[in-house]
Protein backbone atom coordinates (compact mmCIF):
# COMPACT_ATOMS: atom_id res chain seq x y z
CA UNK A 1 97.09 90.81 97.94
CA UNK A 2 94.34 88.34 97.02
CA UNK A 3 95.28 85.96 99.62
CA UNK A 4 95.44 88.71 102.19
CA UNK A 5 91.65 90.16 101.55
CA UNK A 6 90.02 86.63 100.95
CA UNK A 7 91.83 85.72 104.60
CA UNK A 8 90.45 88.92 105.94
CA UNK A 9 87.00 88.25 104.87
CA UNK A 10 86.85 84.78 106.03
CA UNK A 11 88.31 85.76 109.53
CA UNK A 12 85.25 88.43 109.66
CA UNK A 13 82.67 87.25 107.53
CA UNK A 14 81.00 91.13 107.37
CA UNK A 15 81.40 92.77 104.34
CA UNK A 16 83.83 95.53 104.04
CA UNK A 17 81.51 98.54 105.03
CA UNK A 18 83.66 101.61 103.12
CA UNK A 19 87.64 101.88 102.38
CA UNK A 20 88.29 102.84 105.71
CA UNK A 21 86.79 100.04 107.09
CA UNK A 22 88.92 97.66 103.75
CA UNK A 23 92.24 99.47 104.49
CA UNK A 24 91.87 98.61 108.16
CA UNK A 25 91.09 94.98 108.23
CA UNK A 26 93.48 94.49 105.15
CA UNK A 27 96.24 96.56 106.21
CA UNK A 28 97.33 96.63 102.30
CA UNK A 29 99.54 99.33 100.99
CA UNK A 30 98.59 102.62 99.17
CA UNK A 31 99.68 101.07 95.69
CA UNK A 32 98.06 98.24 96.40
CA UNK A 33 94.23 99.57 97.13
CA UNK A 34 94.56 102.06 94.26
CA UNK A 35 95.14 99.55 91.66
CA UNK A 36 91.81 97.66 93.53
CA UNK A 37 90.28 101.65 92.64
CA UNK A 38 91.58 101.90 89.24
CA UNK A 39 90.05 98.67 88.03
CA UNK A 40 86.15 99.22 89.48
CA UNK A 41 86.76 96.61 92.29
CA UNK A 42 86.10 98.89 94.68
CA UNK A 43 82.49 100.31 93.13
CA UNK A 44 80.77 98.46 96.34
CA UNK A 45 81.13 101.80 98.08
CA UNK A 46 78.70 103.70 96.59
CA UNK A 47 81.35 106.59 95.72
CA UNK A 48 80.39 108.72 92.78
CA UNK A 49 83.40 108.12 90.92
CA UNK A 50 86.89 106.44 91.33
CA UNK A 51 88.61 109.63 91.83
CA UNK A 52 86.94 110.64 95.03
CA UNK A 53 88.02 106.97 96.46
CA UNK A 54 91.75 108.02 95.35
CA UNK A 55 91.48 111.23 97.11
CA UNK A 56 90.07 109.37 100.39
CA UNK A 57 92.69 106.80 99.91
CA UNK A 58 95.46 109.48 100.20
CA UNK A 59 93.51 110.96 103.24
CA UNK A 60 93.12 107.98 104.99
CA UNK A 61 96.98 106.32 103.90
CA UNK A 62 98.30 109.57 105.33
CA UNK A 63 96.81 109.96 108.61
CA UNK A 64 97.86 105.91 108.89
CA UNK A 65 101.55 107.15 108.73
CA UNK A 66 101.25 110.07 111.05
CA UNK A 67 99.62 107.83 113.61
CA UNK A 68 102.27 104.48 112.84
CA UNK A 69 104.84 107.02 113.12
CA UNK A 70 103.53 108.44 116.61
CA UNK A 71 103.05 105.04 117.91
CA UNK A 72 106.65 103.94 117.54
CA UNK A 73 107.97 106.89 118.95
CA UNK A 74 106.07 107.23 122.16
CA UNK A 75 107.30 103.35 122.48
CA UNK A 76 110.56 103.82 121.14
């Protein structure tokens, strides 16, 4: 996971802008960025409190899935 954001952030050196922005460029998994939530790292974001970054995570990890899912069907 460290080796995956560090690579990301060197590739494009612009810092992460919100966790839409981190879960795109990162592409990590849902257990993975709410660990990152749980611990403060991701307090850059301004959010009032960790739980409203969980409840965007969930938002944002499920419309990934509907929209993964979509894409290999239409291709399938």
């Amino acid at each position: 996971m460290e080796k995956i954001i560090i690579e990301e952030g060197e590739a494009q050196p612009a810092k992460y802008v919100s966790l839409a922005d981190f879960l795109v460029r990162t592409k990590l998994a849902y257990e993975e960025t709410a660990l990152l939530i749980r611990c403060g790292a991701m307090g850059c974001f301004k959010q009032t409190a960790p739980t409203t970054l969980l409840r965007l995570l969930d938002i944002y990890i499920h419309r990934r899935k509907i929209i993964e899912e979509s894409y290999n069907d239409a291709f399938s």
